[in-house]
Protein backbone atom coordinates (compact mmCIF):
# COMPACT_ATOMS: atom_id res chain seq x y z
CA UNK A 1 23.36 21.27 -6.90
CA UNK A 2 21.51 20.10 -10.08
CA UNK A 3 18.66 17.95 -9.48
CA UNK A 4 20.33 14.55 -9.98
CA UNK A 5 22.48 14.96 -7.38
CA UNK A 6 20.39 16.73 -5.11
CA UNK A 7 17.95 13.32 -5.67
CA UNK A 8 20.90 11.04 -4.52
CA UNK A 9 22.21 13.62 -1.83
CA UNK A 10 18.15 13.63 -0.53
CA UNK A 11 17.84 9.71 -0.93
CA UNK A 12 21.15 8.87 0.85
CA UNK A 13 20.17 11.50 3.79
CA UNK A 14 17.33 9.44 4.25
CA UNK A 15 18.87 6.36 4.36
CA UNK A 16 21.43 7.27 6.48
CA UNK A 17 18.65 8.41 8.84
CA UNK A 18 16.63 5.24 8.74
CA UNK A 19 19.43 2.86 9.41
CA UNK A 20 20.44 5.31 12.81
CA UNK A 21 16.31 4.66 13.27
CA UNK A 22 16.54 0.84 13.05
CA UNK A 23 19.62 0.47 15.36
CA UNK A 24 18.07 2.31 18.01
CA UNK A 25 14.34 1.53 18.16
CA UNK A 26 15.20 -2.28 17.16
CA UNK A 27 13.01 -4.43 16.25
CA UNK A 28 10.79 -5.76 19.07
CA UNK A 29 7.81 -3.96 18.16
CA UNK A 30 7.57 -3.99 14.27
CA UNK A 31 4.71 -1.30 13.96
CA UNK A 32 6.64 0.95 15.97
CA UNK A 33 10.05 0.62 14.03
CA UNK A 34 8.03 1.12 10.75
CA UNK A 35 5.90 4.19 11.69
CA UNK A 36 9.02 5.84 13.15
CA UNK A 37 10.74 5.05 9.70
CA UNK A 38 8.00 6.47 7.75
CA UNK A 39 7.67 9.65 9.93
CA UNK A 40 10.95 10.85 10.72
CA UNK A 41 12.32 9.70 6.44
CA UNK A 42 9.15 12.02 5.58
CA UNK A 43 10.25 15.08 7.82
CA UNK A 44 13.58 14.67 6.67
CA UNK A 45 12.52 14.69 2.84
CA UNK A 46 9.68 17.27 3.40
CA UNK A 47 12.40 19.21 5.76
CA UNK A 48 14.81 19.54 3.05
CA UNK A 49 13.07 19.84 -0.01
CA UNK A 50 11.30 23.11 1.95
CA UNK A 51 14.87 24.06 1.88
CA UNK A 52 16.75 23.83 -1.74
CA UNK A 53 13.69 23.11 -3.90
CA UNK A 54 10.92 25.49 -2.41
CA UNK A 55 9.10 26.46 -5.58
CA UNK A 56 8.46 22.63 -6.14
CA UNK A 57 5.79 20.85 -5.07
CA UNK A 58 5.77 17.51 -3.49
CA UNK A 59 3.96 14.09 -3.75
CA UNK A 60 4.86 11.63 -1.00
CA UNK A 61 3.47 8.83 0.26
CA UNK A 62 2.91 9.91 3.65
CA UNK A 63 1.51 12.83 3.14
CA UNK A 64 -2.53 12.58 4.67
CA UNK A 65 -3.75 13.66 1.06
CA UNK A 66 -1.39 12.14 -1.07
CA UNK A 67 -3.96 9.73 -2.89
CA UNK A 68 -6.34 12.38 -3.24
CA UNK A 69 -7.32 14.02 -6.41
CA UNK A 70 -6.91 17.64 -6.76
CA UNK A 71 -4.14 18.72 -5.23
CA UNK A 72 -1.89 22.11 -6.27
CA UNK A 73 0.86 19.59 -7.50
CA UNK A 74 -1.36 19.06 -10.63
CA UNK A 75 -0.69 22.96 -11.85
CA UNK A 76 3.22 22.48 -10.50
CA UNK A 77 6.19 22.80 -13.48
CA UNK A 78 7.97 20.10 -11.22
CA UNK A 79 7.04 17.74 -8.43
CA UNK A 80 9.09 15.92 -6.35
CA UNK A 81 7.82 11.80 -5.82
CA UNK A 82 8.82 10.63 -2.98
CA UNK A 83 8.58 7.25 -1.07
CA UNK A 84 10.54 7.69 2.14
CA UNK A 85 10.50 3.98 3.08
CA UNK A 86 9.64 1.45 0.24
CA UNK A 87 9.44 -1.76 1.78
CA UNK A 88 8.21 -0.93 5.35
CA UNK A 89 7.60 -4.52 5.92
CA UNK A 90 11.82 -5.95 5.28
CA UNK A 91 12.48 -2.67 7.13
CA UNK A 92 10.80 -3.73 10.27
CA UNK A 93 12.63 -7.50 10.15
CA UNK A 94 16.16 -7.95 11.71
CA UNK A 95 18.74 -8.64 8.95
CA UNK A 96 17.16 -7.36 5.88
CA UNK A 97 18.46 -5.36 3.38
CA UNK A 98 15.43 -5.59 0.84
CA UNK A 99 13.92 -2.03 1.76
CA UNK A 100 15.00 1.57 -0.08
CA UNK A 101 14.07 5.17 -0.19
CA UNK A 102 13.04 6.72 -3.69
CA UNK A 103 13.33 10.00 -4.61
CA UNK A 104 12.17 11.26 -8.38
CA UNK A 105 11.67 14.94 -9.98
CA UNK A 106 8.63 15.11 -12.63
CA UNK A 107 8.81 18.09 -14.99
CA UNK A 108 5.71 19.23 -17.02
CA UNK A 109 8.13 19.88 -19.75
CA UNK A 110 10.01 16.94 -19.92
CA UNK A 111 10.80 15.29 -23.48
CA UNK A 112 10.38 11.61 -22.37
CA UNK A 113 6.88 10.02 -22.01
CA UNK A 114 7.46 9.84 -18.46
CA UNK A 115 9.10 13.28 -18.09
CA UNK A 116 10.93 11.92 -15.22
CA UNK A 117 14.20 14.57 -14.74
CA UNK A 118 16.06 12.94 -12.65
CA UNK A 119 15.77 10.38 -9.54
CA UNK A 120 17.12 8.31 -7.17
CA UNK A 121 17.14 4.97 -5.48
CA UNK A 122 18.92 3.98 -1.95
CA UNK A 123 19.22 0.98 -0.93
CA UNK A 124 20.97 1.81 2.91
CA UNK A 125 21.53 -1.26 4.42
CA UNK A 126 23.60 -2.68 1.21
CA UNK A 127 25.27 0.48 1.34
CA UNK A 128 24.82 1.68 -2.04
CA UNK A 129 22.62 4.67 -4.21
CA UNK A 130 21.76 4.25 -7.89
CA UNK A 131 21.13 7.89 -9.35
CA UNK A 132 20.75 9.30 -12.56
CA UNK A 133 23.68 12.27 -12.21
CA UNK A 134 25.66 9.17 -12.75
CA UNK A 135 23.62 5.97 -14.02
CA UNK A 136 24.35 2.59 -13.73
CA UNK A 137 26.00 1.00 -16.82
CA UNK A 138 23.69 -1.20 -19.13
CA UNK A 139 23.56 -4.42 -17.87
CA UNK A 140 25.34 -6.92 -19.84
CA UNK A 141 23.44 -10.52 -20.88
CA UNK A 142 23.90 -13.14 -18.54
CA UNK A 143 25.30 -16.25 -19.26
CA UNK A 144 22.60 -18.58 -18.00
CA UNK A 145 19.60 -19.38 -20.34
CA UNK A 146 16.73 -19.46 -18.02
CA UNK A 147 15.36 -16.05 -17.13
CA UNK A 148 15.01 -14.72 -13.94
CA UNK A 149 12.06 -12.40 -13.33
CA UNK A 150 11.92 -10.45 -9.72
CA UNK A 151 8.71 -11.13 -7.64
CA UNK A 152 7.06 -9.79 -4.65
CA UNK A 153 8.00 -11.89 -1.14
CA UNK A 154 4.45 -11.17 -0.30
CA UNK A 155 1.77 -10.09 -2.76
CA UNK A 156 3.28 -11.53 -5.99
CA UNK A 157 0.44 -10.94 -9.07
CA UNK A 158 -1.68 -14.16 -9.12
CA UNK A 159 -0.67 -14.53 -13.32
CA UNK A 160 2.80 -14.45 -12.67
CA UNK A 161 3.57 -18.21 -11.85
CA UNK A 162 1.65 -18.79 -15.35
CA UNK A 163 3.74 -15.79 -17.14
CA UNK A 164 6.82 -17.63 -15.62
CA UNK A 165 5.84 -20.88 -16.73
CA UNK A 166 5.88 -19.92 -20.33
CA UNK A 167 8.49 -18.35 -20.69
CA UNK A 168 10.48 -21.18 -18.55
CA UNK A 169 11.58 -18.40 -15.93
CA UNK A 170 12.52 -18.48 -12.60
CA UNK A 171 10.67 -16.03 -10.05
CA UNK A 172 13.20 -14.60 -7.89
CA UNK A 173 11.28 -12.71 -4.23
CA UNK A 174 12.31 -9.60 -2.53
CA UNK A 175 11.23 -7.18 -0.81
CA UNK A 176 11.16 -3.40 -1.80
CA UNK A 177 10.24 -2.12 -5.88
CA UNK A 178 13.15 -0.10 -5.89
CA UNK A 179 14.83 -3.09 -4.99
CA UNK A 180 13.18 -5.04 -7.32
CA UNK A 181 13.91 -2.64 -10.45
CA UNK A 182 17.62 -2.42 -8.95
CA UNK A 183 18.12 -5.92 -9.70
CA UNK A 184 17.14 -5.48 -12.97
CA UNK A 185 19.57 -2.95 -13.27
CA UNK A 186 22.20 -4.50 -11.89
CA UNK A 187 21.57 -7.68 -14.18
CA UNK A 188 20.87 -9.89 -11.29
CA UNK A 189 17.62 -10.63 -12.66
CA UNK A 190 16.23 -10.18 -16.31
CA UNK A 191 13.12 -8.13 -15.44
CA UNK A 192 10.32 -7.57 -12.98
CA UNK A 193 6.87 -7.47 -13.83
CA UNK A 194 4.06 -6.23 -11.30
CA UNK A 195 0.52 -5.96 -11.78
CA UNK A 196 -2.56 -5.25 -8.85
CA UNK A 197 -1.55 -1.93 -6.62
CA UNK A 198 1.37 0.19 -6.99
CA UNK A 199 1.09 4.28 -6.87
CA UNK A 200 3.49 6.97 -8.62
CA UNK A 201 6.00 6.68 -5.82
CA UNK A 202 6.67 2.74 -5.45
CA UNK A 203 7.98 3.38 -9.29
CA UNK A 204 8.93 6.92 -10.26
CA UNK A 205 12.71 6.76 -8.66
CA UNK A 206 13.65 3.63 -10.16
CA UNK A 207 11.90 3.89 -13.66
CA UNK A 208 13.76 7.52 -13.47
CA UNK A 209 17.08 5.33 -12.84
CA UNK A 210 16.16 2.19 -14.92
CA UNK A 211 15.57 4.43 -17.96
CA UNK A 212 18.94 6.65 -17.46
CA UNK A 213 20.24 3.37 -17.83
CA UNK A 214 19.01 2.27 -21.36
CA UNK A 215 16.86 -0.53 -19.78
CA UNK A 216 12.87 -0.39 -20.84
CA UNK A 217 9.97 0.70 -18.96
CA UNK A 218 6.13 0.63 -19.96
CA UNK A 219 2.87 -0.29 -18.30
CA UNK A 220 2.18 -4.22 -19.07
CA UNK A 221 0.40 -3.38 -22.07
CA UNK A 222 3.24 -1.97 -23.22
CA UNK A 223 1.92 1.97 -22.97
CA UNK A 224 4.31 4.72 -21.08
CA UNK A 225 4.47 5.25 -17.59
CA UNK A 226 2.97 8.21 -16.30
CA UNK A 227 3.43 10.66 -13.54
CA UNK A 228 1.85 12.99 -11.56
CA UNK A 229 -1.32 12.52 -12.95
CA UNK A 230 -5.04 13.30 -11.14
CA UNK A 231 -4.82 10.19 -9.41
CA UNK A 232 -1.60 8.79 -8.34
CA UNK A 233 -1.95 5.14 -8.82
CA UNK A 234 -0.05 3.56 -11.21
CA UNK A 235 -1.03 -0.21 -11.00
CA UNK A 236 1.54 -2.30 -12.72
CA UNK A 237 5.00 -1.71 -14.86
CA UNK A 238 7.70 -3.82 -16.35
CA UNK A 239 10.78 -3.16 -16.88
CA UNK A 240 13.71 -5.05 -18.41
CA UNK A 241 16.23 -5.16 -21.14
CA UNK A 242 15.22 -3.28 -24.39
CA UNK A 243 15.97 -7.04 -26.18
CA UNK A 244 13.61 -8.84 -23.59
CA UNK A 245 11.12 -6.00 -23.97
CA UNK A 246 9.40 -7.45 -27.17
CA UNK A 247 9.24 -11.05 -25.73
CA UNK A 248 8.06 -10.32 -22.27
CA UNK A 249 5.18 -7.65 -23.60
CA UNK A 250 4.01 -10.73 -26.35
CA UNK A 251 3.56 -13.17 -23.36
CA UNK A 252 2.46 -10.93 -21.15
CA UNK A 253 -0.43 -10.14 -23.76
CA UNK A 254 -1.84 -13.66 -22.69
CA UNK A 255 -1.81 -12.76 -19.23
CA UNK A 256 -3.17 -9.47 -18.55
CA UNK A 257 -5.78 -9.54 -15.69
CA UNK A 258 -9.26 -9.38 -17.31
């Protein structure tokens, strides 16, 4: 199976896995439906990558060393990200859908910037997988005016109501950054902009997709996206059409923490 679909195969397992999990832990005790989600979508992914990709090595978020420096993934040709639940917290709340599992290949001798091979992004409980064995079509302008720029439901950056304001957008919450970047894919919203915490595996699988696409993706400074470097955090992206690009990175120049 070559790696694209093996990435939506892996990502669709998982979600298939975690909506079984949700129905029958329910959602009485949210730290217990979220660490059984994380656990048991990790297994799975560590389970099967073991399997069919066993000369690869793997960076996941719940592995115990996983934002430590120094591990043998470093000296690895190609290194699965992973993020078996992204969005623990819409996972754990009844009638949700904002949540996904990410699954991305890295490849020291990739030819883009990123060197992202292939990846993919489920989103299980809207019953639908964006991979890049088969990407999404570019999305096409909307017909409203007024951008629409995706924003965290919980921890949105503290510069993006003032980005917004500029640029006369509207900030559009949700959950999960797969989720997030899938709207911008899907042309639901124009872009999504994050700054203040992120690591390798909230963004690998959907820049991987976003990118198969056509759409662009940078750090906020406009510099490439990285992966699998010494340490795994990878604080803020945007991504959005390649005609917004220019606009959103000018403004965004004003509003760069410190």
């Amino acid at each position: 199976m070559i790696d694209g679909a093996f990435a939506r195969w892996l990502a669709g397992r998982a979600g298939e896995l975690l909506l079984r999990t949700r129905a029958e832990v329910g959602f009485a005790d949210p730290h217990a439906l979220k660490a059984a989600g994380d656990k048991l979508s990790h297994e799975l992914m560590r389970t099967e990558l073991a399997r069919w990709r066993p000369a690869d090595a793997v960076l996941s978020e719940e592995d115990k060393d996983a934002k430590a420096a120094g591990t043998d993934r470093l000296t690895a040709d190609r290194v699965w990200i992973v993020d078996p639940l992204d969005g623990t917290r819409e996972f754990s709340e009844e009638g949700r859908d904002d949540w996904a599992v990410h699954v991305a290949l890295w490849g020291r001798h990739g030819t883009s910037p990123h060197k992202l091979l292939a990846g993919a992004v489920a989103i299980p409980a809207q019953h639908r997988t964006m991979a890049t064995d088969f990407p999404p079509a570019y999305p096409p302008m909307r017909s409203v005016s007024r951008l629409r720029l995706a924003a965290s439901r919980s921890r949105p950056p503290a510069f993006l109501a003032d980005l917004a304001a500029d640029l006369d957008a509207e900030l559009v919450p949700m959950g999960s950054a797969g989720v997030k970047i899938a709207a911008v894919v899907g042309g639901d919203v124009d872009a999504y902009v994050h700054a203040g915490g992120q690591y390798e595996w909230d963004s690998a699988a959907p820049v991987a997709v976003a990118t198969a696409t056509g759409l662009h993706a940078s750090r906020i400074d406009g510099s490439a996206l990285k992966y699998n470097e010494t340490d795994p955090r990878l604080p803020d992206l945007v991504v959005c059409r390649k005609d917004l690009a220019p606009r959103l990175l000018a403004a965004l120049r004003a509003h760069i923490p410190g």
